[in-house]
Protein backbone atom coordinates (compact mmCIF):
# COMPACT_ATOMS: atom_id res chain seq x y z
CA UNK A 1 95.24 241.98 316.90
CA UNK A 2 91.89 240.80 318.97
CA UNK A 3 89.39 242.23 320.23
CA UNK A 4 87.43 242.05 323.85
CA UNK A 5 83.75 242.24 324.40
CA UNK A 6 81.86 243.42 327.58
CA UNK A 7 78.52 243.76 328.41
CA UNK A 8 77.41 247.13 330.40
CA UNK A 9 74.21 247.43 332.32
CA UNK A 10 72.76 250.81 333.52
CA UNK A 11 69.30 252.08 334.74
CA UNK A 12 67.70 255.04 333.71
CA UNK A 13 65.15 256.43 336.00
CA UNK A 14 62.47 258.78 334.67
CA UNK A 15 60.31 261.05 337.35
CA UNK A 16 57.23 262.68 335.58
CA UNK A 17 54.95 265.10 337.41
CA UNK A 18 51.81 266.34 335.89
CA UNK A 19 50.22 269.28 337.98
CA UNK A 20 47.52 270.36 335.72
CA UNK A 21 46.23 267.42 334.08
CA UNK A 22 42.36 266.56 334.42
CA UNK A 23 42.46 262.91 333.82
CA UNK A 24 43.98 260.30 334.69
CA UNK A 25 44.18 258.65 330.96
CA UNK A 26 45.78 261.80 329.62
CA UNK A 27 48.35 261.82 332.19
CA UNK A 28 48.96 257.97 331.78
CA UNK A 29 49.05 258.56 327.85
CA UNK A 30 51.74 261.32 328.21
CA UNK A 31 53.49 259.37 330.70
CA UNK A 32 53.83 256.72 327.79
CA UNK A 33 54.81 258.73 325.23
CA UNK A 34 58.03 260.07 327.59
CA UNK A 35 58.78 256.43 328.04
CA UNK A 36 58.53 255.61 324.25
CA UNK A 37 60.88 258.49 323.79
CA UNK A 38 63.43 258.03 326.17
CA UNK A 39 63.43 254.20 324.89
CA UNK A 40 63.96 255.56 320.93
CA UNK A 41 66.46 258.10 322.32
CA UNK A 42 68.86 255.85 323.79
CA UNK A 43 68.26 252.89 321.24
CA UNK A 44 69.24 255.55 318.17
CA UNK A 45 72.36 256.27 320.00
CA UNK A 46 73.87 253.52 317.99
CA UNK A 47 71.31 254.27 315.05
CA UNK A 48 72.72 257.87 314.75
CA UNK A 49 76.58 257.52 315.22
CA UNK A 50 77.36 254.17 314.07
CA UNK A 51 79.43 253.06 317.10
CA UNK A 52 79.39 255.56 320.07
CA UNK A 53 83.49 255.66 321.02
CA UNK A 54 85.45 254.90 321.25
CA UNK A 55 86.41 256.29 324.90
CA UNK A 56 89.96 257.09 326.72
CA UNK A 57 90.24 253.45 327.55
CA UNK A 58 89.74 252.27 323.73
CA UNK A 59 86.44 250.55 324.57
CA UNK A 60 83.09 251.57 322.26
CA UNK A 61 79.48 250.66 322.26
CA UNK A 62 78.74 248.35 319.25
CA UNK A 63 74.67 247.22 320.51
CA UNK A 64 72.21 249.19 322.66
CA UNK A 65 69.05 247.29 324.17
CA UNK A 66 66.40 247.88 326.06
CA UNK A 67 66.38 244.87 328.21
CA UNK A 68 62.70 246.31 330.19
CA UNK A 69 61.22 248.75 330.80
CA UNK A 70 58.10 250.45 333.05
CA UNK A 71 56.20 252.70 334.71
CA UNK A 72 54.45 253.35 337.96
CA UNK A 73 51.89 255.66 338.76
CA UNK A 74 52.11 257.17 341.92
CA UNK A 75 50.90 260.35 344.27
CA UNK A 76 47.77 261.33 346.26
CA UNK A 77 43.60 261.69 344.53
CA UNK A 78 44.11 263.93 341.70
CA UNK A 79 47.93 264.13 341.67
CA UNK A 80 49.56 262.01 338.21
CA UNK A 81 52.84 261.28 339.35
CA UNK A 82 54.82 258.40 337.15
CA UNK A 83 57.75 257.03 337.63
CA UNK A 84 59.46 254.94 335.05
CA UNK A 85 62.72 252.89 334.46
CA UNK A 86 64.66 251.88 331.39
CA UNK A 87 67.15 248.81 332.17
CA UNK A 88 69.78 249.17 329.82
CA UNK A 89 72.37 247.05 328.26
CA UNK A 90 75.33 247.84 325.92
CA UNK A 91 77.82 245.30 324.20
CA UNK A 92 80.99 247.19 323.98
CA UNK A 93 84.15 246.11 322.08
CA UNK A 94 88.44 246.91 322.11
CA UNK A 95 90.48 246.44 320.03
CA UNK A 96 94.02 245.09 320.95
C-alpha cells in the first residue's frame, strides 16, 4: 500500500474578559498564561494519544504545530479585554 499526506490549517480564536482586575500587568499576565495553555493543550494532542484518528475518511493527525500565535489587548480605560489567536497546522496521513 501507500500512504497520502495533507497539511490542515485552522485558527483558534481566544476572547478573554477580565471584569475585576486592578491592573493592567495582572490582566496581561493572565491573558498569557491562557495563551500558553491553549498552545500546550492543542500541541499535547499528539503528545497524549500518539496519533489522533484515524477519522471516517481513514485520514489521522501525525504532527501538530503552532505556526503563531498572539494577543491583543483591547476595550475602554480600565476594561482588560484580550483577544488572542493560535494559527494551527496539522500533517495528517492515509493509508491506501
Amino acid at each position: 500500500g501507500y500512504s497520502e499526506f495533507w497539511r490542515r490549517r485552522w485558527m483558534v480564536e481566544l476572547k478573554i474578559f477580565f471584569e475585576r482586575e486592578l491592573d493592567y500587568s495582572t490582566a496581561r499576565n493572565k491573558a498569557n498564561v491562557v495563551l500558553s495553555r491553549s498552545e500546550y493543550a492543542v500541541c499535547n494532542l499528539i503528545r497524549q494519544k500518539g496519533m489522533v484518528g484515524p477519522d471516517s475518511f481513514g485520514e489521522g493527525a501525525i504532527l501538530i504545530q503552532i505556526r503563531k500565535s498572539y494577543l491583543r489587548e483591547g476595550g475602554g480605560d480600565g476594561e482588560f479585554n484580550w483577544r488572542g489567536f493560535l494559527y494551527v497546522e496539522a500533517l495528517t496521513e492515509r493509508h491506501f
